[in-house]
C-alpha atoms as a PDB file:
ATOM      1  CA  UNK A   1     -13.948   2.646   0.062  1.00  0.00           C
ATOM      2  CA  UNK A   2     -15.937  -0.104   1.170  1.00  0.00           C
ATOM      3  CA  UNK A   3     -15.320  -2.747   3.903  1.00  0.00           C
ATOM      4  CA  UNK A   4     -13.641  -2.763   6.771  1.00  0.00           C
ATOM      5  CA  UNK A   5     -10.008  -1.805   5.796  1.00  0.00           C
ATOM      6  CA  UNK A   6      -7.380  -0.191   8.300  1.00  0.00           C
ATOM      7  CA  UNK A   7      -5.458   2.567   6.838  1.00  0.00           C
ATOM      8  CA  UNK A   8      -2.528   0.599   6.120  1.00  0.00           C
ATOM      9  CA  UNK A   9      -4.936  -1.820   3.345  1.00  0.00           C
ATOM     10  CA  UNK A  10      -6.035   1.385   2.581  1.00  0.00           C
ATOM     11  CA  UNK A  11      -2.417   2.524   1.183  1.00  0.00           C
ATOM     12  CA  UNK A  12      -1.916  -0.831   0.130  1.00  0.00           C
ATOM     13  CA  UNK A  13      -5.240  -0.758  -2.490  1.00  0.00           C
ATOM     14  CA  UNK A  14      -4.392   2.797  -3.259  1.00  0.00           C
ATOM     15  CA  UNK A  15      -0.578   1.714  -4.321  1.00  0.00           C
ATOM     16  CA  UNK A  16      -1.487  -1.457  -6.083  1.00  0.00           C
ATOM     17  CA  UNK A  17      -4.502   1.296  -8.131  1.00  0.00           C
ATOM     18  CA  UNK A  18      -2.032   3.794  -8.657  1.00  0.00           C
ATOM     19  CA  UNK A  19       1.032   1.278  -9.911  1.00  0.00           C
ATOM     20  CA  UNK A  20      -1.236  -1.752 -11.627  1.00  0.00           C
ATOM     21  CA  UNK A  21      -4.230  -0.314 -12.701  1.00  0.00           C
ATOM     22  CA  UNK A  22      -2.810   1.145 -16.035  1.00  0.00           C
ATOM     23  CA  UNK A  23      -1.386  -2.012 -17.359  1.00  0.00           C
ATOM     24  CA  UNK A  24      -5.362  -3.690 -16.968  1.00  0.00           C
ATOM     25  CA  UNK A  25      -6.997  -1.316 -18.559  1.00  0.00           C
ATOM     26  CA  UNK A  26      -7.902   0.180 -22.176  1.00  0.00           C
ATOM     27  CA  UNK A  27      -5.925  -0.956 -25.267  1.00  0.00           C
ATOM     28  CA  UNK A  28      -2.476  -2.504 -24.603  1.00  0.00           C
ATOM     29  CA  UNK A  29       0.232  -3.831 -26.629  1.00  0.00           C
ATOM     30  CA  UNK A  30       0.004  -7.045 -28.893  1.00  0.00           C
ATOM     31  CA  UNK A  31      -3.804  -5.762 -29.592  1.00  0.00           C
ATOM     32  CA  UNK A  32      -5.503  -6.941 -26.458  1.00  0.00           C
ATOM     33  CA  UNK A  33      -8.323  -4.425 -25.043  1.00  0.00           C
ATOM     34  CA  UNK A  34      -9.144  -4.562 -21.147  1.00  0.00           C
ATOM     35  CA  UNK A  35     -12.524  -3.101 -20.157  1.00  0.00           C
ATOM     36  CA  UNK A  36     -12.933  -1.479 -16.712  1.00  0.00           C
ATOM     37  CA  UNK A  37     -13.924  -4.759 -15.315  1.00  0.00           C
ATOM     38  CA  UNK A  38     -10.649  -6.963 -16.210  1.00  0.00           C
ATOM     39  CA  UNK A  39      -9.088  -3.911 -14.361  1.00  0.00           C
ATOM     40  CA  UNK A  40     -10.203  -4.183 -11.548  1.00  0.00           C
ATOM     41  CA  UNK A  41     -10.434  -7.903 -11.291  1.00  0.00           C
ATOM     42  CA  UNK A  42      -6.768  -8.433 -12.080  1.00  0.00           C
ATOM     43  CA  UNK A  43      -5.798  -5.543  -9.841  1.00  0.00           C
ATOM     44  CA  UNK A  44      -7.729  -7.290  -7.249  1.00  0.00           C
ATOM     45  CA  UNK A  45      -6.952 -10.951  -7.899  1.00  0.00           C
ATOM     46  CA  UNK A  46      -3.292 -10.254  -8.102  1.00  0.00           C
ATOM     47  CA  UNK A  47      -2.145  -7.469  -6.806  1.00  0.00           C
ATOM     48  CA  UNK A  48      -4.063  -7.595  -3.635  1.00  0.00           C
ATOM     49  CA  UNK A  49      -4.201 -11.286  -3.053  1.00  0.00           C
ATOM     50  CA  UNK A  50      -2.917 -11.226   0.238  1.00  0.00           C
ATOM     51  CA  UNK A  51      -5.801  -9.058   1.433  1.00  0.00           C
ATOM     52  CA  UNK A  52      -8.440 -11.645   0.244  1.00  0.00           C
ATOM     53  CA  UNK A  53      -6.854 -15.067   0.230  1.00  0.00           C
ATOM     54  CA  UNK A  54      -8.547 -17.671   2.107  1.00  0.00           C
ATOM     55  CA  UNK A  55      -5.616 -18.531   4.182  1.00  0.00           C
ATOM     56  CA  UNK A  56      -3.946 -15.199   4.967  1.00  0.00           C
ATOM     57  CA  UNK A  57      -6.693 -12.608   4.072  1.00  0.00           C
ATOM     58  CA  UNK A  58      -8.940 -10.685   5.982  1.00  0.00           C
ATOM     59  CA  UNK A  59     -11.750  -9.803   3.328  1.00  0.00           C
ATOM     60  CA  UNK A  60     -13.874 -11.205   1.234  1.00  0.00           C
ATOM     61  CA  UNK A  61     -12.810 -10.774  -2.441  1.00  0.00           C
ATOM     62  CA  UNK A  62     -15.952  -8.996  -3.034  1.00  0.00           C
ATOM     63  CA  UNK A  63     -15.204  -6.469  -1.030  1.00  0.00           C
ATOM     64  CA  UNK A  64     -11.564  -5.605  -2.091  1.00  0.00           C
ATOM     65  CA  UNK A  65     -12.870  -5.507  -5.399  1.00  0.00           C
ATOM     66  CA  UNK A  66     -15.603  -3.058  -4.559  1.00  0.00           C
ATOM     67  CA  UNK A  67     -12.578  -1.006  -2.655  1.00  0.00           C
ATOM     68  CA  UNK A  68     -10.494  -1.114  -5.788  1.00  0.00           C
ATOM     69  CA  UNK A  69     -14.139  -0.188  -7.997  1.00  0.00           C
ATOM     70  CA  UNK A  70     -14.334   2.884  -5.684  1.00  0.00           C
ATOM     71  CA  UNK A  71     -10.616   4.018  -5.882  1.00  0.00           C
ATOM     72  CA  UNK A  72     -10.510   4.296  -9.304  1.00  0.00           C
ATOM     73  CA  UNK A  73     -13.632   5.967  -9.487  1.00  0.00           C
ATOM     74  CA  UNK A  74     -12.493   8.839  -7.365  1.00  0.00           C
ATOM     75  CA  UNK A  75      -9.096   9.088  -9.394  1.00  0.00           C
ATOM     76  CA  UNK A  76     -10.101   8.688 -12.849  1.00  0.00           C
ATOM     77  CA  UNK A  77      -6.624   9.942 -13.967  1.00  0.00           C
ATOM     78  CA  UNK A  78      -4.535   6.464 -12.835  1.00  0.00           C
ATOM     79  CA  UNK A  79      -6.429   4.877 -15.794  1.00  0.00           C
ATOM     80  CA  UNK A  80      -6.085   8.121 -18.227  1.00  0.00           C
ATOM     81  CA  UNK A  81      -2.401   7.888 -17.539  1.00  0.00           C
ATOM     82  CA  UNK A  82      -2.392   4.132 -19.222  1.00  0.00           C
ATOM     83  CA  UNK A  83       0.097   1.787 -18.500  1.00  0.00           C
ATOM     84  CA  UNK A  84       3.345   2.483 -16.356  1.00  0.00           C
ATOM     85  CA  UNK A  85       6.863   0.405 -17.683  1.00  0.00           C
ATOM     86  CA  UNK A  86       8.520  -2.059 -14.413  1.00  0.00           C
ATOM     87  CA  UNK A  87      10.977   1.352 -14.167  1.00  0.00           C
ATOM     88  CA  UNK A  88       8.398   3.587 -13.565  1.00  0.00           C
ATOM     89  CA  UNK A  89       6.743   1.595 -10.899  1.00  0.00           C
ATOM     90  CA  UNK A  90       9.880   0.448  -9.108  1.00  0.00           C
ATOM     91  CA  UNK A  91      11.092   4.556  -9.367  1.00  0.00           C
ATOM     92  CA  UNK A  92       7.407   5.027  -7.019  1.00  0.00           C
ATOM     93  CA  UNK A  93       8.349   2.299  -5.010  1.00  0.00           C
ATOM     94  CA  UNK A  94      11.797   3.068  -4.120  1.00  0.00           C
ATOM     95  CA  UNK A  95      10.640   7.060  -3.477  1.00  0.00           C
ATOM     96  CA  UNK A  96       7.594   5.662  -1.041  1.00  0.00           C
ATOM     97  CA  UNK A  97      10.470   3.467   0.674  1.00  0.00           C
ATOM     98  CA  UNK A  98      12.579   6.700   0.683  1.00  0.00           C
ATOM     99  CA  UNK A  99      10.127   8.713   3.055  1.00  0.00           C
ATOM    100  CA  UNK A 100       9.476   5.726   5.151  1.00  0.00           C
ATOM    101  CA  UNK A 101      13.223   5.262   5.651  1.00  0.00           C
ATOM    102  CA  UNK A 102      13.303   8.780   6.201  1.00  0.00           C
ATOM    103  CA  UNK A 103      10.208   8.713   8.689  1.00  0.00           C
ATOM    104  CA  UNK A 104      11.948   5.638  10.805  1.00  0.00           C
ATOM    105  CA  UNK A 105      15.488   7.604  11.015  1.00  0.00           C
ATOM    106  CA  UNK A 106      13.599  10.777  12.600  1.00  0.00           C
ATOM    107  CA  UNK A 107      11.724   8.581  14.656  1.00  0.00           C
ATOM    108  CA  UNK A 108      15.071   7.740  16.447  1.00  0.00           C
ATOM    109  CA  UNK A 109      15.393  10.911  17.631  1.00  0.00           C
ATOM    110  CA  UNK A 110      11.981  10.647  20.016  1.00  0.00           C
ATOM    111  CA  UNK A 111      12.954   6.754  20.864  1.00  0.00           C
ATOM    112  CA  UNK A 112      16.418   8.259  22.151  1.00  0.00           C
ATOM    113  CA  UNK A 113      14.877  10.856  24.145  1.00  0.00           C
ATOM    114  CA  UNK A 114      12.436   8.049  25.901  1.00  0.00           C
ATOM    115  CA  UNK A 115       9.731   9.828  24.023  1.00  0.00           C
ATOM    116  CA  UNK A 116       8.380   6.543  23.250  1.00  0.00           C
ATOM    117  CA  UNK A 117       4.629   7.662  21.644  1.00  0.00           C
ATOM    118  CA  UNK A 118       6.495  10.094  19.554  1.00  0.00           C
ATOM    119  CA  UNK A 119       8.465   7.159  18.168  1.00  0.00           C
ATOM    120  CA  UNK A 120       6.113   5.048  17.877  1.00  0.00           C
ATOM    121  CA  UNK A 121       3.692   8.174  15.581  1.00  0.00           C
ATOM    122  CA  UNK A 122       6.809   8.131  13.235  1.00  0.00           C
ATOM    123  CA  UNK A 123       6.835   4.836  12.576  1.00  0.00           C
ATOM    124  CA  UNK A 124       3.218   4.483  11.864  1.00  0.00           C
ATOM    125  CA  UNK A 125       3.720   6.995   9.937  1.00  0.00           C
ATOM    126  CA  UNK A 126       6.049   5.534   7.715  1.00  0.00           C
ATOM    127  CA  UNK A 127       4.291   2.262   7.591  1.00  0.00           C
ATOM    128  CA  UNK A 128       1.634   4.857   5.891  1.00  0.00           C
ATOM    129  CA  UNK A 129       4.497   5.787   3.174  1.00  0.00           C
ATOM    130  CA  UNK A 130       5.423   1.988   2.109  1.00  0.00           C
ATOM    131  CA  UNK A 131       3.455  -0.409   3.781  1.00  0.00           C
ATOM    132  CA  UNK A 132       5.823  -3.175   2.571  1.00  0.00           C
ATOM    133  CA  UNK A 133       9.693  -1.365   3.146  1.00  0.00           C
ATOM    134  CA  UNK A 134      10.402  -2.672   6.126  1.00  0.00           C
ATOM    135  CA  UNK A 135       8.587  -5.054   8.906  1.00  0.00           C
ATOM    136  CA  UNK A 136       7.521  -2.831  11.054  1.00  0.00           C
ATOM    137  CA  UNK A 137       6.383  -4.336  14.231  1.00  0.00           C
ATOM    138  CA  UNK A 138       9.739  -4.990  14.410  1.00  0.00           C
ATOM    139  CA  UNK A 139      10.011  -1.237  15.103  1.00  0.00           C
ATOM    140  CA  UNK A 140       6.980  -1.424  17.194  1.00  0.00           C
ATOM    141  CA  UNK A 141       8.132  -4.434  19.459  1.00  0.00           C
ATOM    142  CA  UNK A 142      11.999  -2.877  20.184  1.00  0.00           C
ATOM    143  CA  UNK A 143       9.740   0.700  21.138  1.00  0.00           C
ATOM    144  CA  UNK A 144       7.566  -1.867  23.711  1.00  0.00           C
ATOM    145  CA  UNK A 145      10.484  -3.643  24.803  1.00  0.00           C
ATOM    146  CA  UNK A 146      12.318  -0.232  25.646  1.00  0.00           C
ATOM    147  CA  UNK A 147       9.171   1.278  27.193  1.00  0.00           C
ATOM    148  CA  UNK A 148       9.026  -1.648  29.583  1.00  0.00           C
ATOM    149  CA  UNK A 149      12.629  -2.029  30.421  1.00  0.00           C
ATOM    150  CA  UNK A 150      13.517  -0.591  34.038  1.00  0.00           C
END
């Protein structure tokens, strides 16, 4: 991938690839035809708006597009698969937030113990798994706060 991206816009491109990309791409229903280029524009444009927007984003559109270009290219079978139905996608989504959920329960077991850089590996970790289950600073701060405390 191109640009600057930390690992977590990394899972977030390779999510909103692996989930959108199929619905932007070949022939689709009604008749419509989307080349290679409509895919990843829209998967860019929409689905990853928040990486690029003016007012929230860190990148230039350019270069989430080129990070989308180059995902797809090394997994040619997202767009071989075609389009996925809202069930299918939200069945990914709730088995990402699954292991993230399951990540942040295990990583109580370290944060109980005072093992606080153990905890805190856990819940990156599961911010690696679903980038968008939980807010996980959240995590991050009460781990700090706990660290600190006498």
């Amino acid at each position: 991938m191109t640009g600057n991206f930390t690992p977590v816009e990394r899972v977030l491109i390779a999510h909103a690839c692996e989930d959108y990309a199929g619905n932007w791409y070949g022939p689709q229903p009604g008749g419509m035809h989307y080349s290679r280029y409509d895919c990843n524009r829209y998967v860019t444009e929409g689905h990853l708006k928040n990486l690029h927007d003016p007012y929230r984003g860190r990148h230039k559109m350019a270069h989430v597009w080129d990070a989308v270009k180059a995902y797809l290219d090394a997994h040619p079978e997202i767009l071989a698969a075609g389009r996925l139905a809202d069930a299918q996608r939200a069945e990914r989504q709730a088995a990402r937030d699954a292991r993230a959920k399951a990540l942040l329960a295990e990583a109580e077991v370290p944060f109980a113990e005072g093992r606080w850089d153990d905890a805190l590996a856990l819940v990156d970790r599961a911010e690696l798994e679903s980038p968008r289950c939980v807010r996980f600073d959240g995590y991050r701060d009460v781990i700090a706060r706990k660290r600190c405390s006498p």
